[in-house]
Protein backbone atom coordinates (compact mmCIF):
# COMPACT_ATOMS: atom_id res chain seq x y z
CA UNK A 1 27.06 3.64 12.86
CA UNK A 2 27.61 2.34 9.40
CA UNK A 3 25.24 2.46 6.91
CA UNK A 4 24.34 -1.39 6.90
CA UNK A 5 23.62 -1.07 11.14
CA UNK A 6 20.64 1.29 11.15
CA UNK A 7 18.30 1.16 13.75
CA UNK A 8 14.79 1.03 13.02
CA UNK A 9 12.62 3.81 12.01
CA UNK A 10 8.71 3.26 12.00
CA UNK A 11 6.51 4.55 9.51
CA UNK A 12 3.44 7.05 9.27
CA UNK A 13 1.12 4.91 7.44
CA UNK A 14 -2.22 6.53 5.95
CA UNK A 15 -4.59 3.53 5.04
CA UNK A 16 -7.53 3.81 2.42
CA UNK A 17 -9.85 1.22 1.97
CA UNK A 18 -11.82 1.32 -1.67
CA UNK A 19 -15.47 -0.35 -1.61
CA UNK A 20 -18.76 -0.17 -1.99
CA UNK A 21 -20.12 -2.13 0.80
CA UNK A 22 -17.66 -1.96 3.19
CA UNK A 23 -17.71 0.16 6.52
CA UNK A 24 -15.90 0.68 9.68
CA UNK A 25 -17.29 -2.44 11.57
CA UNK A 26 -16.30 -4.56 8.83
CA UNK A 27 -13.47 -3.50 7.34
CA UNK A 28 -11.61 -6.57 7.46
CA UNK A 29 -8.96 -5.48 5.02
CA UNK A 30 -8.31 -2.42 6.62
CA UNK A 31 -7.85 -4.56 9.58
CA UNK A 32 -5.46 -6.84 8.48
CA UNK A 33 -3.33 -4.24 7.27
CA UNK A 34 -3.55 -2.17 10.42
CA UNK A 35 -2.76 -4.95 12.67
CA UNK A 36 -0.02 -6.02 10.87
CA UNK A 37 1.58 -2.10 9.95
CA UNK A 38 1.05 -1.82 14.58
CA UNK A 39 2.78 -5.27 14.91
CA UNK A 40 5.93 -4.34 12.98
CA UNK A 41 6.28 -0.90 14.85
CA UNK A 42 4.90 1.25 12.25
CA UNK A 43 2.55 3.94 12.65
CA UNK A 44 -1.12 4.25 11.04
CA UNK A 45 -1.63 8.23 11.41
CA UNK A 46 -4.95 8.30 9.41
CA UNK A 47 -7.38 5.98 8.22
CA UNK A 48 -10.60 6.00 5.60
CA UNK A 49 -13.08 4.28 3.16
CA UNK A 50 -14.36 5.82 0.20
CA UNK A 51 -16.10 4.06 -2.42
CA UNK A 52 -14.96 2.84 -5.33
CA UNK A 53 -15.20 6.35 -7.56
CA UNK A 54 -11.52 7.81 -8.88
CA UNK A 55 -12.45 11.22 -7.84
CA UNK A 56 -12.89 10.33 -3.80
CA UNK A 57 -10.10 7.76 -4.11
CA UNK A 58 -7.68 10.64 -5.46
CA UNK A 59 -9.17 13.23 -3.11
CA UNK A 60 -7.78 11.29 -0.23
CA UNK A 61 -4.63 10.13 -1.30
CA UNK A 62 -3.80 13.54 -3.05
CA UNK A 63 -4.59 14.84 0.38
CA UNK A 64 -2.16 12.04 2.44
CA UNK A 65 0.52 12.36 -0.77
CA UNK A 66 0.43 16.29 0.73
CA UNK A 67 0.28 15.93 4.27
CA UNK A 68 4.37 15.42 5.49
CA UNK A 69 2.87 13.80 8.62
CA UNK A 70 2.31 10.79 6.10
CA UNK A 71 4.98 8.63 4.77
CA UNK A 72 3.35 5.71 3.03
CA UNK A 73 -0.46 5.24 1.52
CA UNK A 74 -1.60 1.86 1.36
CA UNK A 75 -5.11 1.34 -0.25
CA UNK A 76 -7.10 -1.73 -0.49
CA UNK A 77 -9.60 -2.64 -2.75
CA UNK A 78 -10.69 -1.87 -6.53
CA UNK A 79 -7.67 -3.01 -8.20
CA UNK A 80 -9.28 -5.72 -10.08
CA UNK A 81 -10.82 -5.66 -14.26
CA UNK A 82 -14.57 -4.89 -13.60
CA UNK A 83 -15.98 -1.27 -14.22
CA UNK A 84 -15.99 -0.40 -10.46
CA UNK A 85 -12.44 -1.34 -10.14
CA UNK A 86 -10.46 2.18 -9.95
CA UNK A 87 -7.61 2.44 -8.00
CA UNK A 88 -5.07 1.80 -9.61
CA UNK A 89 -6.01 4.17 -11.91
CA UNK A 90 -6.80 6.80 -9.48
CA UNK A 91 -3.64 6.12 -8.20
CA UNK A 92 -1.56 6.07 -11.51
CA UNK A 93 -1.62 9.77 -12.36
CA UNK A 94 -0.67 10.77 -8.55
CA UNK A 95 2.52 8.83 -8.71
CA UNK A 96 5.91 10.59 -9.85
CA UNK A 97 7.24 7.51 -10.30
CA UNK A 98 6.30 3.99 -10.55
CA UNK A 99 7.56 1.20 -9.05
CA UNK A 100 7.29 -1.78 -11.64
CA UNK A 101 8.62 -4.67 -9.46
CA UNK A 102 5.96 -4.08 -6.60
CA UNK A 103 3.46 -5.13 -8.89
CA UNK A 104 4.90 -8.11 -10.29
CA UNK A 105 6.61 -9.43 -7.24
CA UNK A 106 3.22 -9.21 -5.99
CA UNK A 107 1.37 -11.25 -8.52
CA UNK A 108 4.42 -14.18 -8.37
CA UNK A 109 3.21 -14.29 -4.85
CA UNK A 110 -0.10 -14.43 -5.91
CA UNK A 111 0.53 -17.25 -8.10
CA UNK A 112 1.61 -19.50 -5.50
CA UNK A 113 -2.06 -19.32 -3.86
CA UNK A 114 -4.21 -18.38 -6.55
CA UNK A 115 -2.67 -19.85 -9.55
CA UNK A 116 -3.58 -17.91 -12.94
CA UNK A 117 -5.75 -16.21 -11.32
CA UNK A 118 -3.40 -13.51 -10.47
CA UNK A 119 -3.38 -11.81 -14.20
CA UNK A 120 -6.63 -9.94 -12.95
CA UNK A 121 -4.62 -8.44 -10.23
CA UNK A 122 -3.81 -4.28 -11.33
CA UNK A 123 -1.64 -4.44 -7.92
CA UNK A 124 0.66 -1.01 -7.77
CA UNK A 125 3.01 1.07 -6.26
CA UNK A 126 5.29 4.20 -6.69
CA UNK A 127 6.19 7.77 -5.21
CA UNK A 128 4.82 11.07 -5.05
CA UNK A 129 5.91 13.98 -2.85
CA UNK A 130 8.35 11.41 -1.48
CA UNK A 131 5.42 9.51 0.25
CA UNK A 132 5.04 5.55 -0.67
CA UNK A 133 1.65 4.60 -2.38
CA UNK A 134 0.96 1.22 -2.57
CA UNK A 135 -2.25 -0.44 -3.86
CA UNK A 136 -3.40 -3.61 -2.94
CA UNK A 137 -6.45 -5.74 -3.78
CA UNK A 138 -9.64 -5.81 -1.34
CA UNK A 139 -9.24 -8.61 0.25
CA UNK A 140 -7.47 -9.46 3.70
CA UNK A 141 -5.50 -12.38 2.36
CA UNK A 142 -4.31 -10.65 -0.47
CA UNK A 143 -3.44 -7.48 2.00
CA UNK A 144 -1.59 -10.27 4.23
CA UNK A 145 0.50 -11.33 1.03
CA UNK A 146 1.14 -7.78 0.53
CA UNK A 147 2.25 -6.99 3.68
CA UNK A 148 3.51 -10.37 4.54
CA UNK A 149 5.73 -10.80 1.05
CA UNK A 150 6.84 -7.34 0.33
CA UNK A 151 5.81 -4.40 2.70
CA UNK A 152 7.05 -5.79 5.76
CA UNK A 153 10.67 -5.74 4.68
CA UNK A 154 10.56 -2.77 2.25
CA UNK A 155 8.93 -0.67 5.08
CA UNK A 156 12.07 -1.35 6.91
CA UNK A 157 14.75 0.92 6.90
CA UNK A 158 17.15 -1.95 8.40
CA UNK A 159 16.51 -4.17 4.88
CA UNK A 160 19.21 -4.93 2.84
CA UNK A 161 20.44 -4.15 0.18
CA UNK A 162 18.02 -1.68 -0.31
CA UNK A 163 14.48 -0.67 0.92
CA UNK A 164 11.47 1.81 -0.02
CA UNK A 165 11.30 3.06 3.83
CA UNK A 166 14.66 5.10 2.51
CA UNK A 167 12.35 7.02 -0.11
CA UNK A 168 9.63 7.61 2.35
CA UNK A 169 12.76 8.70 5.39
CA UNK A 170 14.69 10.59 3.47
CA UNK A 171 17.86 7.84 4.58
């Protein structure tokens, strides 16, 4: 097998959703990105809400970034400009490295639905302990965009040129 005729290789997805009123019956976001991780072939090992305080948010995702069962975090939620909104910097200081483009390829999609609207979007991604965190906003149209407009092909190690599934496989 060459390089460019891999097969596929699902992923152990951990999925975090960030709110305040939010729980387990109406998770919607949490859903949407469930449903859609299942439908591409992936799998969703572990799954929680927290509210929206740093301290829990990094207490799970520290834990998931440390657990080699998981190989990508997605959250959902808090990643917008009011005082509740945390994630992403929860998130920040857990990450080894940063992945600019996520965020901004995000937002471009954004755009196209949203218009300006998008600038209040603190969208992120990177790497730590070769695990993919990404962090999405809160709600499940935004989480389809993400999904939809990035994550589906960069969770796929069969993506070409390249892919974040590699980081997360070891590839």
């Amino acid at each position: 097998m060459t390089s460019t005729q891999r097969t596929f290789t699902p992923i152990a997805i951990a999925i975090l959703t960030v709110s305040d009123t939010r729980g387990s019956a109406d998770d919607r976001s949490g859903d949407a990105l469930e449903q859609r991780a299942r439908a591409d072939g992936h799998r969703v090992v572990a799954r929680e809400i927290v509210v929206d305080d740093r301290y829990q948010i990094r207490r799970v995702v520290s834990a998931w970034i440390a657990d080699a069962a998981v190989q990508a975090v997605i959250t959902t939620g808090g990643t917008g400009f009011t005082d509740r909104d945390v994630t992403p910097d929860a998130v920040r200081v857990l990450l080894d490295r940063e992945i600019p483009g996520f965020g901004e390829l995000f937002r471009q999609i954004s755009r196209e639905k949203i218009g300006t609207s998008m600038l209040q979007s603190r969208v992120l991604a990177g790497v730590a302990n070769h695990t993919l965190v990404a962090a999405l906003p809160g709600s499940p149209g935004a989480c389809r965009d993400g999904w939809d407009g990035i994550l589906h092909d960069q969770l796929d190690v069969r993506h070409r040129p390249c892919n974040l599934a590699e980081l997360a496989i070891g590839a």
